[in-house]
PDB file of N, CA and C in Angstrom:
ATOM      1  N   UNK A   1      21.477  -9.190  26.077  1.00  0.00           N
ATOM      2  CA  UNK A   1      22.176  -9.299  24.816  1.00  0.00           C
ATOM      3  C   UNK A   1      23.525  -8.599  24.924  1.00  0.00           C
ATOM      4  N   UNK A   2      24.464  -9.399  24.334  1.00  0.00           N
ATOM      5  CA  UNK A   2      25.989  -8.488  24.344  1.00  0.00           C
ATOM      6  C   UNK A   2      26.303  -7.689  23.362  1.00  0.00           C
ATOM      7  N   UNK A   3      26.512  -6.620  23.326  1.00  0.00           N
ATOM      8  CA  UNK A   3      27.060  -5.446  22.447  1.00  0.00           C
ATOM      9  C   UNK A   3      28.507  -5.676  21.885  1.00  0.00           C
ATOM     10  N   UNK A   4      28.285  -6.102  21.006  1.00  0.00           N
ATOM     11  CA  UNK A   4      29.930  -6.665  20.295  1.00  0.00           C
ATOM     12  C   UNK A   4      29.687  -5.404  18.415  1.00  0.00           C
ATOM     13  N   UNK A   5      30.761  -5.116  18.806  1.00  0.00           N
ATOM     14  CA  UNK A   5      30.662  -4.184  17.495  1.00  0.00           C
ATOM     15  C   UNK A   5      31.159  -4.954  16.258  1.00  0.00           C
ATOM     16  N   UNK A   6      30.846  -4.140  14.879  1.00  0.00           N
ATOM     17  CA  UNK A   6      30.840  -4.676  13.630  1.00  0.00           C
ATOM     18  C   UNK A   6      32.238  -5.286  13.634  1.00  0.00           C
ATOM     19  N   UNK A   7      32.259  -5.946  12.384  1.00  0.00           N
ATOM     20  CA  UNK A   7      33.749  -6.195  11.966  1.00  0.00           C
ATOM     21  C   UNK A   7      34.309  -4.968  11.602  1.00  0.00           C
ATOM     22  N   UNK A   8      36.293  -4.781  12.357  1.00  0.00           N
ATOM     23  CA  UNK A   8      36.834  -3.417  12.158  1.00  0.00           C
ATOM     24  C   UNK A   8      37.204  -3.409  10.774  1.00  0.00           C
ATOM     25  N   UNK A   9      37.479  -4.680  10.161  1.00  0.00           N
ATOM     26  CA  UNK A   9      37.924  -4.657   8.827  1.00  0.00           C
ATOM     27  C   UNK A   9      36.674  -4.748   8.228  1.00  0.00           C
ATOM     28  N   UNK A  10      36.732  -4.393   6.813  1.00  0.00           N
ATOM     29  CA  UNK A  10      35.773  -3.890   6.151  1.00  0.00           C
ATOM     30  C   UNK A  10      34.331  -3.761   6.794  1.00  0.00           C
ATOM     31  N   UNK A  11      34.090  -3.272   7.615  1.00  0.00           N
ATOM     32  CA  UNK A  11      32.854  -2.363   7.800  1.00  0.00           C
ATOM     33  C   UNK A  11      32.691  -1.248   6.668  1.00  0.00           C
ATOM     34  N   UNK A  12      31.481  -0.849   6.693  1.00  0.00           N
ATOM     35  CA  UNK A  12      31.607   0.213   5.664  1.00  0.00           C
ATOM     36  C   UNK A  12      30.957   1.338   6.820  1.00  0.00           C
ATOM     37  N   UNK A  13      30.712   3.067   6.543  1.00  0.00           N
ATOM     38  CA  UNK A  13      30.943   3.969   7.303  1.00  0.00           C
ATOM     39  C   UNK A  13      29.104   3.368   7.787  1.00  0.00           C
ATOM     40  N   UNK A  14      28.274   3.216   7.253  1.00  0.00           N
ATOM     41  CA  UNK A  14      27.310   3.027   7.740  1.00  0.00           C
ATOM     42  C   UNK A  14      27.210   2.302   9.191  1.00  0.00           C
ATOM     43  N   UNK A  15      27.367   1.252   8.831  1.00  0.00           N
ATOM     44  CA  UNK A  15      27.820   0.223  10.001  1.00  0.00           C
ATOM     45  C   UNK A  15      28.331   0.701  11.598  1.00  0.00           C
ATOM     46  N   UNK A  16      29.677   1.485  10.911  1.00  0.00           N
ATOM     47  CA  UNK A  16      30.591   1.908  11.748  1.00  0.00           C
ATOM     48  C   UNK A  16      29.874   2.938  12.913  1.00  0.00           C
ATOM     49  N   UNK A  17      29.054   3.511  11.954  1.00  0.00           N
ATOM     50  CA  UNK A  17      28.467   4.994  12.525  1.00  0.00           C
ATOM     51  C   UNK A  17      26.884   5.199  13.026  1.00  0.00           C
ATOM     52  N   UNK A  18      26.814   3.659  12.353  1.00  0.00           N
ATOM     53  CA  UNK A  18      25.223   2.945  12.973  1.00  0.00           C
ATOM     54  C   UNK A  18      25.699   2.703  14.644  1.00  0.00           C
ATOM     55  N   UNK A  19      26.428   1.729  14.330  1.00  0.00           N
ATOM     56  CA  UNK A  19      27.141   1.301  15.985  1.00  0.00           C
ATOM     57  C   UNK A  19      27.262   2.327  17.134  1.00  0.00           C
ATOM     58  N   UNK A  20      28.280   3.085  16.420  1.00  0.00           N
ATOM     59  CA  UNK A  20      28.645   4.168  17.831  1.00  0.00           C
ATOM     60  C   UNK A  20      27.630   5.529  18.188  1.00  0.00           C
ATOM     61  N   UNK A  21      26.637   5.746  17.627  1.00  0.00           N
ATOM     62  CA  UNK A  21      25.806   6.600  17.689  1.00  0.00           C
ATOM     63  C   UNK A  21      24.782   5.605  18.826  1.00  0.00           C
ATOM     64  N   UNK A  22      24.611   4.437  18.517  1.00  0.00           N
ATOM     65  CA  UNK A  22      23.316   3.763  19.086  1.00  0.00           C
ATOM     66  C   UNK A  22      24.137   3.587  20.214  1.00  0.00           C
ATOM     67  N   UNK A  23      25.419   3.150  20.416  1.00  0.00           N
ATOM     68  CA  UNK A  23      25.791   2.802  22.082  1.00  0.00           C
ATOM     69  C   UNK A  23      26.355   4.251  22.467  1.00  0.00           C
ATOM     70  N   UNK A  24      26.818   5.234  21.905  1.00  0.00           N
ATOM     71  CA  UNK A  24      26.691   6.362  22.476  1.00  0.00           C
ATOM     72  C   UNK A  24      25.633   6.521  23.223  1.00  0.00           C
ATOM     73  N   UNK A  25      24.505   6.595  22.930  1.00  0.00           N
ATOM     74  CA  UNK A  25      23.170   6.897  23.440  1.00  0.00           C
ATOM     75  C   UNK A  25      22.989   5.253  24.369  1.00  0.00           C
ATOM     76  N   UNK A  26      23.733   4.573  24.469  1.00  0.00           N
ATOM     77  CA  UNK A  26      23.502   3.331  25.392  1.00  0.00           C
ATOM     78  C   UNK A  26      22.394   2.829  25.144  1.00  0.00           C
ATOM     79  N   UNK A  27      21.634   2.579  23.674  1.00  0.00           N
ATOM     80  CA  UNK A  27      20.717   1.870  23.351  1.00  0.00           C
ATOM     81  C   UNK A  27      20.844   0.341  22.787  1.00  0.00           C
ATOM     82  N   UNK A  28      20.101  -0.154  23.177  1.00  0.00           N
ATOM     83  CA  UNK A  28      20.471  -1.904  22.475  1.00  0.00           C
ATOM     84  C   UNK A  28      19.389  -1.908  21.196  1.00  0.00           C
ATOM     85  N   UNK A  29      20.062  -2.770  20.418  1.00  0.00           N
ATOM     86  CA  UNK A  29      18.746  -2.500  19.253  1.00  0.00           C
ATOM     87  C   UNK A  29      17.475  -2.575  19.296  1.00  0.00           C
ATOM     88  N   UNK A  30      16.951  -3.845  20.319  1.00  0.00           N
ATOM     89  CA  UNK A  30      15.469  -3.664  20.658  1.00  0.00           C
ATOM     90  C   UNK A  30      14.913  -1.916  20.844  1.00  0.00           C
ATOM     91  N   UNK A  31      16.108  -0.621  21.708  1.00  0.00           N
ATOM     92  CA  UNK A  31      15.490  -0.015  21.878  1.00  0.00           C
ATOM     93  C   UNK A  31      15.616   1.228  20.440  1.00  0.00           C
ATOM     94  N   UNK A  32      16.919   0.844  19.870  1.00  0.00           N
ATOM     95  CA  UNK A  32      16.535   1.327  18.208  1.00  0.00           C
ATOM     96  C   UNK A  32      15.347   1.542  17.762  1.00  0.00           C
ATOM     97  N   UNK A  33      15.225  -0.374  17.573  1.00  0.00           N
ATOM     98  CA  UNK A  33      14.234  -0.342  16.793  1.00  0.00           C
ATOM     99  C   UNK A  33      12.660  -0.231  17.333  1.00  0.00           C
ATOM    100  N   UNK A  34      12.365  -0.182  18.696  1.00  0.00           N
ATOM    101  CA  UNK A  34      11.181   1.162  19.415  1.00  0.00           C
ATOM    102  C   UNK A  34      11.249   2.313  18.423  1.00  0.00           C
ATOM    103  N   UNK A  35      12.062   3.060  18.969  1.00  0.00           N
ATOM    104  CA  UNK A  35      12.261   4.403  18.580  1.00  0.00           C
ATOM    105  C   UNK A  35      12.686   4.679  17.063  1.00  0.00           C
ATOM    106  N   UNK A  36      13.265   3.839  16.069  1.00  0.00           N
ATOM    107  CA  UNK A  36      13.144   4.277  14.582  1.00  0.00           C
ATOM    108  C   UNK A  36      12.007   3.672  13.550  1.00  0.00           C
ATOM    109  N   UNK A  37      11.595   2.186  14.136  1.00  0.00           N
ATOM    110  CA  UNK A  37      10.652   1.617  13.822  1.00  0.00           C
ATOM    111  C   UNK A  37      11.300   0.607  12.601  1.00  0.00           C
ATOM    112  N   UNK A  38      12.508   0.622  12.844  1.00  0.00           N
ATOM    113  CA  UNK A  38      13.465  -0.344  11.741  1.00  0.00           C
ATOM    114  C   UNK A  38      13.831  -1.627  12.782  1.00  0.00           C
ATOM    115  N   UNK A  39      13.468  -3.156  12.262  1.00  0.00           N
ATOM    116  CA  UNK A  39      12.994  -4.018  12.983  1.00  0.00           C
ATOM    117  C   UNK A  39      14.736  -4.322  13.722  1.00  0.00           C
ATOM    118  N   UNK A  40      14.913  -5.060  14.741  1.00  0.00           N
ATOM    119  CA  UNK A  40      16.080  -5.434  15.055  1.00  0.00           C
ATOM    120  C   UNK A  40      17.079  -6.008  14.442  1.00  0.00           C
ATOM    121  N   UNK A  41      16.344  -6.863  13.714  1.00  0.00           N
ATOM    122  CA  UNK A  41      17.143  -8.181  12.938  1.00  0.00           C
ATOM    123  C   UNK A  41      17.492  -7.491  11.572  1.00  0.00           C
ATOM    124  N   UNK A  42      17.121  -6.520  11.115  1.00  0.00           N
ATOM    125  CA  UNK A  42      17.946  -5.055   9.933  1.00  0.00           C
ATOM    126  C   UNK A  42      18.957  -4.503  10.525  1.00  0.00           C
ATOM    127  N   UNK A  43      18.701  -3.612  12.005  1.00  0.00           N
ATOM    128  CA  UNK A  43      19.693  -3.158  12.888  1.00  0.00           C
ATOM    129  C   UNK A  43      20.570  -3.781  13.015  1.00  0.00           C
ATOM    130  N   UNK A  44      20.477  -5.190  13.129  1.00  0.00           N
ATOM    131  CA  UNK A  44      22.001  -5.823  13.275  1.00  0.00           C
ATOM    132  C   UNK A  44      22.488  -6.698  11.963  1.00  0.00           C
ATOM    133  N   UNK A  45      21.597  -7.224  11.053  1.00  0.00           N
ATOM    134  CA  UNK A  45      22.493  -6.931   9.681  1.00  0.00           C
ATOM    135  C   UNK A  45      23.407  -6.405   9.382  1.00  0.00           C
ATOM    136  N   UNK A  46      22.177  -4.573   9.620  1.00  0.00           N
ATOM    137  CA  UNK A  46      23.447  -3.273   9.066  1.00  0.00           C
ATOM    138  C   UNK A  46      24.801  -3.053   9.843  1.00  0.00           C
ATOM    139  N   UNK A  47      24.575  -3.285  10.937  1.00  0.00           N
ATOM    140  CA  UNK A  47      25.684  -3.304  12.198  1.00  0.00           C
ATOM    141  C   UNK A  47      26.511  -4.176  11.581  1.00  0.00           C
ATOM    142  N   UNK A  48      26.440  -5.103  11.252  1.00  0.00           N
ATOM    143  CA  UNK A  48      27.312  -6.485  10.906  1.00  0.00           C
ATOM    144  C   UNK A  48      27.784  -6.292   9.206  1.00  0.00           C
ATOM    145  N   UNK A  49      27.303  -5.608   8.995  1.00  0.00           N
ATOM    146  CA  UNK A  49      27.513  -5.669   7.201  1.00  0.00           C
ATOM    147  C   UNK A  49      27.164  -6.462   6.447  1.00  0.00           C
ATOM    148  N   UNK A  50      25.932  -6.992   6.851  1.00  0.00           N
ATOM    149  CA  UNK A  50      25.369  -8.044   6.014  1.00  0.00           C
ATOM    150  C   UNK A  50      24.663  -7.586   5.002  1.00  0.00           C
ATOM    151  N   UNK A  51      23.551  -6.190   5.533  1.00  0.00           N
ATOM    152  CA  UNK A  51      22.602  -6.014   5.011  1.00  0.00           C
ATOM    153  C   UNK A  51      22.972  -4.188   4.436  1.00  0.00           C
ATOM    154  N   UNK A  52      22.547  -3.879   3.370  1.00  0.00           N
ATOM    155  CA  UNK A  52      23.168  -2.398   3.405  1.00  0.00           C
ATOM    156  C   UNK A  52      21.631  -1.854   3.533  1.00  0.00           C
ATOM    157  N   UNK A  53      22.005  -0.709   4.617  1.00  0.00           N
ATOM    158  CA  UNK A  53      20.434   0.228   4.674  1.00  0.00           C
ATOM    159  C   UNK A  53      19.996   0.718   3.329  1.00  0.00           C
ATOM    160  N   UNK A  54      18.803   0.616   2.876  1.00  0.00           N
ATOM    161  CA  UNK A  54      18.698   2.049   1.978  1.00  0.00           C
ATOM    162  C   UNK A  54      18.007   3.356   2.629  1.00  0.00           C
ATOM    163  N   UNK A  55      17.995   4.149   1.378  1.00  0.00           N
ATOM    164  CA  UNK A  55      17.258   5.774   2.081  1.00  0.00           C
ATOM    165  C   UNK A  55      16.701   5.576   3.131  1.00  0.00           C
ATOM    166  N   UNK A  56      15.402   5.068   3.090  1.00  0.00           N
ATOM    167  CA  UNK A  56      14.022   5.130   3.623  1.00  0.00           C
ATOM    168  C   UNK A  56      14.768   4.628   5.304  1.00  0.00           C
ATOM    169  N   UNK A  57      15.695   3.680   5.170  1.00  0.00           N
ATOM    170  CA  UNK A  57      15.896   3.375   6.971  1.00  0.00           C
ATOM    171  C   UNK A  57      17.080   3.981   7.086  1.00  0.00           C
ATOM    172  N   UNK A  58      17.665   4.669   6.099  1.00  0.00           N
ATOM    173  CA  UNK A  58      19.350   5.603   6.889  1.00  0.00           C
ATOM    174  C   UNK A  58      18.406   6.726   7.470  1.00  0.00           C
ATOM    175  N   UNK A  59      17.028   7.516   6.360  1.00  0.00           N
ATOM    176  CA  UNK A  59      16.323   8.356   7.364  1.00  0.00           C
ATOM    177  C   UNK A  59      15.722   8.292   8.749  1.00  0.00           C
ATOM    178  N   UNK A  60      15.342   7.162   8.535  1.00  0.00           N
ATOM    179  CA  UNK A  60      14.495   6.512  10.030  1.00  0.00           C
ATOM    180  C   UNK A  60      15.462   6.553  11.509  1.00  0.00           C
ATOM    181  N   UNK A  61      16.743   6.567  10.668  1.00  0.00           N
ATOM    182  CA  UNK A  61      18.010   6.358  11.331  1.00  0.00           C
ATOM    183  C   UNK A  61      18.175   8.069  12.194  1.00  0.00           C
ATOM    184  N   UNK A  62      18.650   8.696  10.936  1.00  0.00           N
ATOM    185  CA  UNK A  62      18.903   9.612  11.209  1.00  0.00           C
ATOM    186  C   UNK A  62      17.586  10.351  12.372  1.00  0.00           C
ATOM    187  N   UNK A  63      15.990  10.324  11.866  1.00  0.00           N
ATOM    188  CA  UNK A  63      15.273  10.865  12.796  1.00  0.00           C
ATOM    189  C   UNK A  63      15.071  10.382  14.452  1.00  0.00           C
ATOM    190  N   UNK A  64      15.656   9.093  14.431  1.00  0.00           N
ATOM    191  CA  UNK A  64      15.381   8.716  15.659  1.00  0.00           C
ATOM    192  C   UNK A  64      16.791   8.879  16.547  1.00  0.00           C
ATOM    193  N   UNK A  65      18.299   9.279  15.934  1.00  0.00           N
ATOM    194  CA  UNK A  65      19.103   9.691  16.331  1.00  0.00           C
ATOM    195  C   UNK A  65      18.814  11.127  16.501  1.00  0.00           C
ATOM    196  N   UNK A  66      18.296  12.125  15.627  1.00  0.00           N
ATOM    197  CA  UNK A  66      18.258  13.481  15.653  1.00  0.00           C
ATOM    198  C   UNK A  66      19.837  14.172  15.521  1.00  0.00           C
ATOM    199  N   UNK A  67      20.277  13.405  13.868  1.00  0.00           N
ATOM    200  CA  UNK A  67      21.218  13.944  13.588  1.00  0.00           C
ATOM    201  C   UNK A  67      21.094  14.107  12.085  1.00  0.00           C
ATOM    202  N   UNK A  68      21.949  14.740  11.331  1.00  0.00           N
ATOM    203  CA  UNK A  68      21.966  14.888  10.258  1.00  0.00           C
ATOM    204  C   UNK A  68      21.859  13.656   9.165  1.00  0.00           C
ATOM    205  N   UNK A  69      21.720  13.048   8.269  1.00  0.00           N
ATOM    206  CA  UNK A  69      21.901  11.857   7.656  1.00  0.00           C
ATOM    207  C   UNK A  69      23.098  11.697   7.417  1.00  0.00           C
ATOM    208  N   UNK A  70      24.123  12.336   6.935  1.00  0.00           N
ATOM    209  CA  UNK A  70      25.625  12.347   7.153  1.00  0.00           C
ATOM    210  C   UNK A  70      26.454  11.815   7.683  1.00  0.00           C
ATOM    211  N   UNK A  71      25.886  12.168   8.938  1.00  0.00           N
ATOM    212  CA  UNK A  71      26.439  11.553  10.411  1.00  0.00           C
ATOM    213  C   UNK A  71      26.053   9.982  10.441  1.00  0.00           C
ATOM    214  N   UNK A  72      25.818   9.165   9.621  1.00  0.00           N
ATOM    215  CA  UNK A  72      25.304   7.930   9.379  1.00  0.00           C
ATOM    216  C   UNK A  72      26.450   7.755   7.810  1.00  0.00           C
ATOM    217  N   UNK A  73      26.177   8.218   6.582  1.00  0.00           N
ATOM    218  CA  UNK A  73      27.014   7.719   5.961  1.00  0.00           C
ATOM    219  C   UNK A  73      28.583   8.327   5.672  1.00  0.00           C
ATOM    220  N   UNK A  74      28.772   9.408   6.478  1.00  0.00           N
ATOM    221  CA  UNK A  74      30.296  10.236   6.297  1.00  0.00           C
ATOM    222  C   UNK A  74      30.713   9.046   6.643  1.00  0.00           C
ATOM    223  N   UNK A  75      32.264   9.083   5.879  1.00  0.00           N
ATOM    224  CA  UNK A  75      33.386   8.329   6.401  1.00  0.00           C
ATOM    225  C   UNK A  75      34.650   9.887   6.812  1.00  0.00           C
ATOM    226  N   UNK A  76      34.076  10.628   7.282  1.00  0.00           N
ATOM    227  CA  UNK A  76      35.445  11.182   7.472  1.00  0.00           C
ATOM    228  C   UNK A  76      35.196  10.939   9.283  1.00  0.00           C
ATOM    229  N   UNK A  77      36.529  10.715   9.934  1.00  0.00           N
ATOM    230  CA  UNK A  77      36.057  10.412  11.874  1.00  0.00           C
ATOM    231  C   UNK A  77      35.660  11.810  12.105  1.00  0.00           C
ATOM    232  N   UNK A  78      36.760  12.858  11.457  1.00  0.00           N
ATOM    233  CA  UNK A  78      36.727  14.107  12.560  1.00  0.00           C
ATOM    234  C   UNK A  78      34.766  14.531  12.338  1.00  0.00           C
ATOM    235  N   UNK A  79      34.342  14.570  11.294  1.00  0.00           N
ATOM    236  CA  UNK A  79      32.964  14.845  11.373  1.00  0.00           C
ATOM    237  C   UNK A  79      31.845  13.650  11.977  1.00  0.00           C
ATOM    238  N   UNK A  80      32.312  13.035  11.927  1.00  0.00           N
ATOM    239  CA  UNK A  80      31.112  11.819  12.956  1.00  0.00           C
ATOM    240  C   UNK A  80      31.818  12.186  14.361  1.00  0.00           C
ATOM    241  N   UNK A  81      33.163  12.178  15.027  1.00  0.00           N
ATOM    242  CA  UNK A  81      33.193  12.971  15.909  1.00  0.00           C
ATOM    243  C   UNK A  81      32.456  13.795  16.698  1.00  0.00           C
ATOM    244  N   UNK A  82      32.386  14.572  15.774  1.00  0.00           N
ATOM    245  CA  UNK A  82      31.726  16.095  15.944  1.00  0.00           C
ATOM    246  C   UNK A  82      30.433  15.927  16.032  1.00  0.00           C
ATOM    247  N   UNK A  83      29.733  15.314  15.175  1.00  0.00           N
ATOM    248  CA  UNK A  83      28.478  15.072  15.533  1.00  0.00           C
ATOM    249  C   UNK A  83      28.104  14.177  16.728  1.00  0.00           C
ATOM    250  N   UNK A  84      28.927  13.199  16.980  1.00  0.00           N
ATOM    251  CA  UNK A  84      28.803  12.661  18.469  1.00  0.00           C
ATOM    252  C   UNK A  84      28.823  13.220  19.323  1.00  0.00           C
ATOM    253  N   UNK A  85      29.848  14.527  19.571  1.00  0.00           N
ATOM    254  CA  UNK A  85      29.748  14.896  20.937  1.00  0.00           C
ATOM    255  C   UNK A  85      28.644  15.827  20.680  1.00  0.00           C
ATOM    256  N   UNK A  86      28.488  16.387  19.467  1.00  0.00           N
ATOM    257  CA  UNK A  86      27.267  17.501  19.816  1.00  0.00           C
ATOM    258  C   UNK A  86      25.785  16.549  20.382  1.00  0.00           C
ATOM    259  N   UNK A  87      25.457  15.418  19.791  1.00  0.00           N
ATOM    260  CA  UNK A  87      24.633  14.738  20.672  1.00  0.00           C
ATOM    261  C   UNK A  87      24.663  14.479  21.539  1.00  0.00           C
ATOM    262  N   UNK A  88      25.713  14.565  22.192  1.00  0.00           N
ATOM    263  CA  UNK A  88      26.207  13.967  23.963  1.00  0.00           C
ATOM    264  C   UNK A  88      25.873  15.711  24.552  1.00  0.00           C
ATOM    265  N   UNK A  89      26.089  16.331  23.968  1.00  0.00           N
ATOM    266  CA  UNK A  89      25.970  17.939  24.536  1.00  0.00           C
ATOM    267  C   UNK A  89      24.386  18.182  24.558  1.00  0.00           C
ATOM    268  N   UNK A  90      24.099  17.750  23.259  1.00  0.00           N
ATOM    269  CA  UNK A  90      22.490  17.832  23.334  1.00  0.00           C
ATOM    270  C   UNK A  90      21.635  16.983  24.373  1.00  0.00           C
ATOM    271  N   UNK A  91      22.064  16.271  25.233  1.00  0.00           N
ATOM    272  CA  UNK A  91      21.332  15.655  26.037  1.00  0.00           C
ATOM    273  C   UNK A  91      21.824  15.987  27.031  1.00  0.00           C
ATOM    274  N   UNK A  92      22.688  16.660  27.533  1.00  0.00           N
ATOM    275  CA  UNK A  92      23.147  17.490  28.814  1.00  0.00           C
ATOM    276  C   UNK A  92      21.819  18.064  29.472  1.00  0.00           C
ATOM    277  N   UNK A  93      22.056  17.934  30.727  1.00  0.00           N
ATOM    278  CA  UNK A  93      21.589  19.137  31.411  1.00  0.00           C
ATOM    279  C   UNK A  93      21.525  20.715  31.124  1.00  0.00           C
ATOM    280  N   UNK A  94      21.489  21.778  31.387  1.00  0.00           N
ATOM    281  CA  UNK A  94      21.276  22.669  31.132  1.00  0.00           C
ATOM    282  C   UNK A  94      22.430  23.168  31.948  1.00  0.00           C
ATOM    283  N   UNK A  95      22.709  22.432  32.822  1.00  0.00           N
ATOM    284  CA  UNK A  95      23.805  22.726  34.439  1.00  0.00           C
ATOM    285  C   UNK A  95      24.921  22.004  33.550  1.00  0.00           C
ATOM    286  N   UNK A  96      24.947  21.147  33.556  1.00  0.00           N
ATOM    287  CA  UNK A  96      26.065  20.170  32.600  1.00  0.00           C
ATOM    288  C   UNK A  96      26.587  20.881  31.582  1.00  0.00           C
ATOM    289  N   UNK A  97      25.647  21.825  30.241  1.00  0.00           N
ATOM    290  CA  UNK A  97      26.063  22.039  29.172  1.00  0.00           C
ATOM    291  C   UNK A  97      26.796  23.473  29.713  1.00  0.00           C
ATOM    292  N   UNK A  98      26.631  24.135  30.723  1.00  0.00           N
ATOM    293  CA  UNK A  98      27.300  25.224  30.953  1.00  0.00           C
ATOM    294  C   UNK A  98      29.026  24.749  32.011  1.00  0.00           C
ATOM    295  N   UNK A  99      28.883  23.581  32.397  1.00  0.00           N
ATOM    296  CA  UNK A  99      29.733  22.955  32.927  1.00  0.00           C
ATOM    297  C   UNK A  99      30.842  22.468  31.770  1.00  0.00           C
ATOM    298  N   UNK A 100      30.535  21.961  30.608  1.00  0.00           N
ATOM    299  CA  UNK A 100      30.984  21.383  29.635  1.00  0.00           C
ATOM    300  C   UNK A 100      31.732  22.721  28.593  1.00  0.00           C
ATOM    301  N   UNK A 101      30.758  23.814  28.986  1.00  0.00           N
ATOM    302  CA  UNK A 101      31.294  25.096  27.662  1.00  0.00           C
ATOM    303  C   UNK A 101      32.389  25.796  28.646  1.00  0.00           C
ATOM    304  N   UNK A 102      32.122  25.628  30.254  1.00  0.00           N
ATOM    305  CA  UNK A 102      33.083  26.318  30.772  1.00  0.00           C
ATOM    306  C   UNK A 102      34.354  25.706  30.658  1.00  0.00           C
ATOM    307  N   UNK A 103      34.443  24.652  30.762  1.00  0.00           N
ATOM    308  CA  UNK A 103      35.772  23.702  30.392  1.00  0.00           C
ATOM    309  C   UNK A 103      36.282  24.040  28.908  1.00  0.00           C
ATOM    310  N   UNK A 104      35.723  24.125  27.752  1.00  0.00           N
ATOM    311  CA  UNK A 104      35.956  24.138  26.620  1.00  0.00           C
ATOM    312  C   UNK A 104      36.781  25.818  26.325  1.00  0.00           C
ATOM    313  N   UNK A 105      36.083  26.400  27.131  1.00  0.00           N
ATOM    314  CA  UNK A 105      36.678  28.042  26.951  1.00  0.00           C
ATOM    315  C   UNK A 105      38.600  28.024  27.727  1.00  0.00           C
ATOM    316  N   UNK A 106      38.274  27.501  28.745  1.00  0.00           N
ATOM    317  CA  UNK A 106      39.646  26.940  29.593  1.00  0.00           C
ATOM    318  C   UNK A 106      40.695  26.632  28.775  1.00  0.00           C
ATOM    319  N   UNK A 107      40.231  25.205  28.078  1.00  0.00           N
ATOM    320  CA  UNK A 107      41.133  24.159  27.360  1.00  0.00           C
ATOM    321  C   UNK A 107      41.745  25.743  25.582  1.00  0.00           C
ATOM    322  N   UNK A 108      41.027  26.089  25.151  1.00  0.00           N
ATOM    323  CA  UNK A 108      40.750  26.999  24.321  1.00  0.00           C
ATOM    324  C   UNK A 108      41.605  28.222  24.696  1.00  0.00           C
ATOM    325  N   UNK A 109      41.328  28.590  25.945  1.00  0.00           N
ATOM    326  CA  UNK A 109      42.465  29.804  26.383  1.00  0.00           C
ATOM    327  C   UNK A 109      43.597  29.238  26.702  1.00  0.00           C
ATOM    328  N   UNK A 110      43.844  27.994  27.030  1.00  0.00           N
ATOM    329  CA  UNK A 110      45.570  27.348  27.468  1.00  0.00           C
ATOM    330  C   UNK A 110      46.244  26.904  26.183  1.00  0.00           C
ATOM    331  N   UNK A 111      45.436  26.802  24.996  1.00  0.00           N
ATOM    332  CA  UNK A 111      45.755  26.538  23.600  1.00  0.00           C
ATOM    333  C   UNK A 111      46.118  27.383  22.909  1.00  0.00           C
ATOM    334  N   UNK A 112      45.437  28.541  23.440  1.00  0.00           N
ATOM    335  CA  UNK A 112      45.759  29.714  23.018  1.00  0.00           C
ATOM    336  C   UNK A 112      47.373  30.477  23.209  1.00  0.00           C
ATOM    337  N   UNK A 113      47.400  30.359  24.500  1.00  0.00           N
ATOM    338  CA  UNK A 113      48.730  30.870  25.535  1.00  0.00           C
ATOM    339  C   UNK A 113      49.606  29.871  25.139  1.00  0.00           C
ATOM    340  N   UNK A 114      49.457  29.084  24.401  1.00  0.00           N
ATOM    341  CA  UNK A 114      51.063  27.967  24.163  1.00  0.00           C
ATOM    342  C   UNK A 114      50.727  28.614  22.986  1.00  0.00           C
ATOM    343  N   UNK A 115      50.057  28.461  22.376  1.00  0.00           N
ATOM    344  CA  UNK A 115      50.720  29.083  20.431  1.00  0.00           C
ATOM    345  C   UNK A 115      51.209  30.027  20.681  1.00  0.00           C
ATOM    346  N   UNK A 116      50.554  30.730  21.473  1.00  0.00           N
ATOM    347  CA  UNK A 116      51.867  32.560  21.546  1.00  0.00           C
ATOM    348  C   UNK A 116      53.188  32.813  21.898  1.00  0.00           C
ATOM    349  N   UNK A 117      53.538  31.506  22.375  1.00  0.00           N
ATOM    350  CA  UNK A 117      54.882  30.920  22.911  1.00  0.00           C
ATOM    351  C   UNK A 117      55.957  30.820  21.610  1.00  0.00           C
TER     352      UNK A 117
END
């Protein structure tokens, strides 16, 4: 199956944030809907904007992502952002996530040394 994302024009944040969370995690909806128990052919409704989730599957959503429910209907980027990479961090290695914080302290101290400029 090909992974073609929602429409960019009017999507609504659901959609938007349904999408990039599930191919973040490089899942196709068959394996969504394994793991949230929300059938495929909903998954790609909501993806498409056909169908709007309610509660009961934005939760299903959220538990089988293991993110906040937010992170499904925020429309602000910088916080779905944020919650993306912290899921990409959360599935790190243990070697990786200390690889990833050592870089971040780096980038953080050279950010630092130009503002003092």
């Amino acid at each position: 199956m090909v992974k073609t994302p929602p429409r960019e024009h009017g999507a609504d944040p659901v959609s938007r944030n349904l999408f990039a969370l599930r191919t973040d995690r490089g899942w196709t909806q068959e394996e969504l809907s394994a793991v949230s128990g929300v059938s495929r052919q909903t998954i790609s409704n909501i993806e498409r904007g056909v169908t709007e989730a309610d509660l009961q599957t934005l939760r299903s959503f959220a538990r089988a992502f293991e993110v906040p429910l937010a992170a499904l209907t925020d429309d602000n980027p910088g916080y779905i952002e944020a919650v993306r990479a912290a899921s990409k961090v959360a599935r790190m290695t243990p070697e990786q996530q200390d690889i990833f914080h050592r870089q971040l302290e780096r980038e953080r101290d050279d950010y630092l040394r130009r503002d003092k400029k």
